[in-house]
Every structure is written in structure tokens, then in C-alpha cells.
Protein backbone atom coordinates (compact mmCIF):
# COMPACT_ATOMS: atom_id res chain seq x y z
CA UNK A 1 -14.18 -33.43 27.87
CA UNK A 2 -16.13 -31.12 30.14
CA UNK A 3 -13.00 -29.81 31.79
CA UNK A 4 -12.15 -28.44 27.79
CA UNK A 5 -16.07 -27.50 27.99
CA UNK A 6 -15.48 -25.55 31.07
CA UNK A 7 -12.00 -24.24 30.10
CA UNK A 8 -13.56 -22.76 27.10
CA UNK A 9 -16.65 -21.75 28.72
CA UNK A 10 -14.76 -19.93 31.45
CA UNK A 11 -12.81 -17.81 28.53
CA UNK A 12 -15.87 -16.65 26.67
CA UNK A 13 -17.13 -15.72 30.05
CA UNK A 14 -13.85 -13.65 31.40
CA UNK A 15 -13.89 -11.41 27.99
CA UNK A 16 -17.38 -10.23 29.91
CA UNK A 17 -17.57 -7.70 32.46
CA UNK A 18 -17.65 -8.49 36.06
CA UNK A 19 -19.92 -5.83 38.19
CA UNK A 20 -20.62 -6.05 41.41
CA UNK A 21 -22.10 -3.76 44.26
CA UNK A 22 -19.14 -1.61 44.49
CA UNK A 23 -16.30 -0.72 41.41
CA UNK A 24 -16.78 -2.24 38.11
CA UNK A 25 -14.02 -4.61 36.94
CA UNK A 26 -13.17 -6.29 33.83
CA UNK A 27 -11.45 -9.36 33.04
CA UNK A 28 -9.38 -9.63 30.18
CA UNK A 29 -8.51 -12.41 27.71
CA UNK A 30 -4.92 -12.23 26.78
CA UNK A 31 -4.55 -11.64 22.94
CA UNK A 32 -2.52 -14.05 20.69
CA UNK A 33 0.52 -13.38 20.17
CA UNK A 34 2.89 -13.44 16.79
CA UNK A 35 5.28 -16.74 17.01
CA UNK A 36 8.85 -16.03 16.73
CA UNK A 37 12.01 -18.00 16.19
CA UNK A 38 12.15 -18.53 19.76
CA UNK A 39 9.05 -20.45 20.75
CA UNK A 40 9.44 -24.09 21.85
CA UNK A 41 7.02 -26.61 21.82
CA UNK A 42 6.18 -27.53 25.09
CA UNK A 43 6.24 -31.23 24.81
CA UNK A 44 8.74 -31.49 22.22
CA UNK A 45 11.17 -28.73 23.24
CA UNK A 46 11.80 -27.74 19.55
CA UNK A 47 11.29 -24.45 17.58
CA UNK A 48 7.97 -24.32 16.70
CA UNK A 49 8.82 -23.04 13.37
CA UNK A 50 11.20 -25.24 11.88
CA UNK A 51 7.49 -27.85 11.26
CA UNK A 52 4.89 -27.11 8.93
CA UNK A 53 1.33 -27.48 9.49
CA UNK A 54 -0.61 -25.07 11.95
CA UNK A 55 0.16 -24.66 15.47
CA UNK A 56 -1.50 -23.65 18.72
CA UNK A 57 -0.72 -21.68 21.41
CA UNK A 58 -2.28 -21.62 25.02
CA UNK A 59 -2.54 -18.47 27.73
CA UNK A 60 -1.96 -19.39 30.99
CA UNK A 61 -3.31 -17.62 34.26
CA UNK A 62 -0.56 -16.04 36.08
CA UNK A 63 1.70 -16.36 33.17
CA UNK A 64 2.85 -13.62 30.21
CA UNK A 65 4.34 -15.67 28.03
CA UNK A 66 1.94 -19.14 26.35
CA UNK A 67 2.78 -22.40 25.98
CA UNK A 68 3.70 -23.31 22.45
CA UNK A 69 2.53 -26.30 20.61
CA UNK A 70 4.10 -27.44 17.61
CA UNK A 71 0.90 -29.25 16.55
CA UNK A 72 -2.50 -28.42 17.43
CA UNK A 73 -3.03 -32.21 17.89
CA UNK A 74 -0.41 -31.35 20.93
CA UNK A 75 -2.68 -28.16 23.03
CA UNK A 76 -5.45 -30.91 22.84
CA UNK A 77 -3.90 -33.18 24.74
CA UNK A 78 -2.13 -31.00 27.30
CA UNK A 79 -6.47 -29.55 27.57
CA UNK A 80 -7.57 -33.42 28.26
CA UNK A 81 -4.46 -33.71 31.07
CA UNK A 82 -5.45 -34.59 33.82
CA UNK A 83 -2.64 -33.72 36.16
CA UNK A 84 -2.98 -29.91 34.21
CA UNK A 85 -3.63 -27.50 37.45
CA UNK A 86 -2.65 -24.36 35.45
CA UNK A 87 -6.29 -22.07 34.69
CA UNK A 88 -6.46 -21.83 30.81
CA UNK A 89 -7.29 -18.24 29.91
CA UNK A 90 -7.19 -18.54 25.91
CA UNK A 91 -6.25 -21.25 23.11
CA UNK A 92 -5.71 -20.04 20.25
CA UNK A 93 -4.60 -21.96 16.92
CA UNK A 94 -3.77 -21.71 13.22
CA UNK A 95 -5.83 -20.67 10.93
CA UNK A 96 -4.95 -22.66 7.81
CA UNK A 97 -7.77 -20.81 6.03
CA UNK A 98 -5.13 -17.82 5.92
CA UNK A 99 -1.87 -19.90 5.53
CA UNK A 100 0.64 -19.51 3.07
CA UNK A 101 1.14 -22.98 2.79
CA UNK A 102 1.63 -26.00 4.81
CA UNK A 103 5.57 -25.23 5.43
CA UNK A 104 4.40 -22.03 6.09
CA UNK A 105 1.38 -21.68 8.51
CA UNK A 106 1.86 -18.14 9.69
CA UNK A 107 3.02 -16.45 12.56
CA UNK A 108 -0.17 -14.11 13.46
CA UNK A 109 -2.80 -15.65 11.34
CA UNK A 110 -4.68 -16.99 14.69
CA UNK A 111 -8.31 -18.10 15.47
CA UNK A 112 -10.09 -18.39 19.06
CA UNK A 113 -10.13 -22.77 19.51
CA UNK A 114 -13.49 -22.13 20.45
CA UNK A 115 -14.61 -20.58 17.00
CA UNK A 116 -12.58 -23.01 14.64
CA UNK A 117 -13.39 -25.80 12.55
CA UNK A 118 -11.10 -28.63 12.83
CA UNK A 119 -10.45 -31.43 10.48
CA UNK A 120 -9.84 -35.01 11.86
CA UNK A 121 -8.88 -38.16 10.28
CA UNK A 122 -7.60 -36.36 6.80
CA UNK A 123 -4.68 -37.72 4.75
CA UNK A 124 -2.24 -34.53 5.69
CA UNK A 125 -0.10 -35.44 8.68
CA UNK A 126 0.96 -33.28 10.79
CA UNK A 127 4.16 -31.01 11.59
CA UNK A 128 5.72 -33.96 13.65
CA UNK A 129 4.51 -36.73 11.26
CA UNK A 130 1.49 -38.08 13.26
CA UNK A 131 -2.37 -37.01 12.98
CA UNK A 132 -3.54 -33.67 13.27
CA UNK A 133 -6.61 -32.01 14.08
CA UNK A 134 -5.93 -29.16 11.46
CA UNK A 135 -7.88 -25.49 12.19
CA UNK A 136 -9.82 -23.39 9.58
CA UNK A 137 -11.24 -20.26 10.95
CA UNK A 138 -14.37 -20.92 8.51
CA UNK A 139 -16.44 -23.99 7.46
CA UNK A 140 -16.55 -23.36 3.96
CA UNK A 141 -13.06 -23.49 4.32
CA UNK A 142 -12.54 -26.54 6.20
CA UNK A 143 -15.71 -28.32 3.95
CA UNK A 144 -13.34 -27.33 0.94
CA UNK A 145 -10.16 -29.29 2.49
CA UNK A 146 -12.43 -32.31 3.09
CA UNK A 147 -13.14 -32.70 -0.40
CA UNK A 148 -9.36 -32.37 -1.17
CA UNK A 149 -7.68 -34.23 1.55
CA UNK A 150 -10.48 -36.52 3.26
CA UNK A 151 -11.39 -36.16 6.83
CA UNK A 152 -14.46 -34.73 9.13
CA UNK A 153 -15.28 -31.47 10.63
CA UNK A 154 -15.34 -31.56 14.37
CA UNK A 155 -15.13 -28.45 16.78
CA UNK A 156 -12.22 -28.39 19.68
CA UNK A 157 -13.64 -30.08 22.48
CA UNK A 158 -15.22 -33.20 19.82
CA UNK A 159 -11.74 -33.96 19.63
CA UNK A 160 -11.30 -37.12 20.68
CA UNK A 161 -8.61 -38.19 23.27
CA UNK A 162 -7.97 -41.40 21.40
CA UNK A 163 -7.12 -39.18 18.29
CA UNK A 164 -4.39 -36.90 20.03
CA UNK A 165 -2.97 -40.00 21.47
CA UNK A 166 -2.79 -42.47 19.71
CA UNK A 167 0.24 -43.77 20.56
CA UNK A 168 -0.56 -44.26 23.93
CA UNK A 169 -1.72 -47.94 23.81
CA UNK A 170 0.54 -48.70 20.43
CA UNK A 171 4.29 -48.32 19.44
CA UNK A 172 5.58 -47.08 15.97
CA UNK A 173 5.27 -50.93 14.54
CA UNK A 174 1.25 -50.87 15.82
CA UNK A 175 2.10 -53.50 18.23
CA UNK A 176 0.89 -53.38 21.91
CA UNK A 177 3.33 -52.47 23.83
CA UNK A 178 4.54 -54.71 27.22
CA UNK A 179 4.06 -53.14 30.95
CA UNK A 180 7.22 -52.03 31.84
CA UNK A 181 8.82 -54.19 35.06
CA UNK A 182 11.07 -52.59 37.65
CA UNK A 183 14.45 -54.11 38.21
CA UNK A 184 13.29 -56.48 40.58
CA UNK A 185 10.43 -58.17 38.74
């Protein structure tokens, strides 16, 4: 949780500028960019696009091109990796506020992570059929899908762990799933 409090913190504070005692420089946050046909889900390795519900992308340092997330659910847990190295520079997400629909989430309709309101725990699943944390860029707007589709209001980094994953500890049927054993066990 405090590295996605850090990440985040370390964003807002690049988009300020940096002076010193000789030149003045300025970092810059990299703009979100429109999704195309051709972005691929980082985990999944599918187009983006062909699953509904919003989507998220994430600007590396050193990197043009973001990772792509197919669910928001998705950039939350590659944020709470612990083997991540890479320095996040921006995550943007959906805003479902300004969606067309579900099917159709939008390809430059995006919001700053750091200045959505997520919904958790609601009855819409998401693009890949498992909970999502689903992005409104307003309250009002994420209040009004509460009182249609259940759920709480949370901000990124309140997003639990436990929620993005919660398949770690559980298969499909719910049941615990065994350690696995090397050949020679």
C-alpha cells in the first residue's frame, strides 16, 4: 500500500517543476494515450478491446509505449507487485462516468487513478468475468452507480490486495487449492 502511496505521490510531484541553483528543469507526466486495436493486456496477452468494462493503462519510466490492462482490477495488482522494479510515471483508467456503455468503455475517455472514484464489491463483473474496481471520474457519479448496482466508493490505493486477487488462495470451485509437489515428493 505505501509503495501505490508513493507511486502516486511521486507523479503528482514530477508534473511540478524542479529548480535548482543552476538551469530550471521540468519533469513531465506522460499524457494518456487513445487505446487502439492493438493494445494487449499485459497479463492476459489479449486485445484490450474485444472486453467491456473500463480499462487502465500505466506509463512506465524509460518506456513510450504503457502497459495495457484489460481490467482496472488488473493495473492494481501489477501496483501492489512486489517483484515490480519498473518507476510508475502515470496510471490512468476509465472513466465510466463518460462511457458509452459497458461493451463500450471508450478509447480516450481517461481519468488520473489518483483523482477517481472507484467502486468495489458491486454486482457488475468485470471485462474478464471476475471483480472489478470500476472508475468514475466524479463521486456523484460513482454514488449514482451504487444505488444501481451495489458496491462502495474507495479511492485507488484503498483497494484492497485481497480484492484484485482473489483467486490467489481459491480455485474457480472456491476450494483451497493443494501446494504443488515437485516430481520427487
Amino acid at each position: 500500500m505505501r509503495k501505490i502511496a508513493i507511486a502516486l505521490l511521486a507523479g503528482s510531484l514530477l508534473s511540478m517543476p524542479l529548480t535548482g541553483c543552476s538551469d530550471e528543469v521540468t519533469a513531465v507526466i506522460p499524457a494518456p494515450i487513445a487505446m487502439t486495436d492493438d493494445a494487449v493486456g499485459h497479463y492476459c496477452q489479449m486485445y484490450v478491446l474485444d472486453h467491456g468494462g473500463p480499462k487502465a493503462q500505466i506509463h512506465l519510466k524509460g518506456f513510450e509505449q504503457p502497459l495495457w490492462f484489460a481490467q482496472v482490477s488488473d493495473a492494481v495488482a501489477y501496483m501492489h507487485d512486489k517483484e515490480r522494479t519498473a518507476d510508475v510515471l502515470a496510471v490512468y483508467v476509465s472513466d465510466m462516468e463518460k462511457a458509452v456503455s459497458w461493451g463500450e468503455p471508450g478509447v480516450e475517455n481517461w481519468v488520473g487513478a489518483d483523482r477517481a472514484f472507484f467502486v468495489t464489491g458491486s454486482r457488475q463483473m468485470g471485462g474478464m468475468d471476475t471483480p472489478e474496481a470500476i472508475p468514475f471520474g466524479t463521486r456523484e457519479a460513482a454514488e449514482t452507480f451504487v444505488r444501481r448496482e451495489g458496491g462502495s466508493i474507495v479511492t485507488f490505493d484503498a483497494i484492497p490486495e485481497e480484492y484484485v486477487r482473489p483467486q490467489a488462495a481459491m480455485n474457480i470451485e472456491g476450494v483451497q487449492q493443494q501446494p504443488m509437489h515437485g516430481h520427487g515428493s
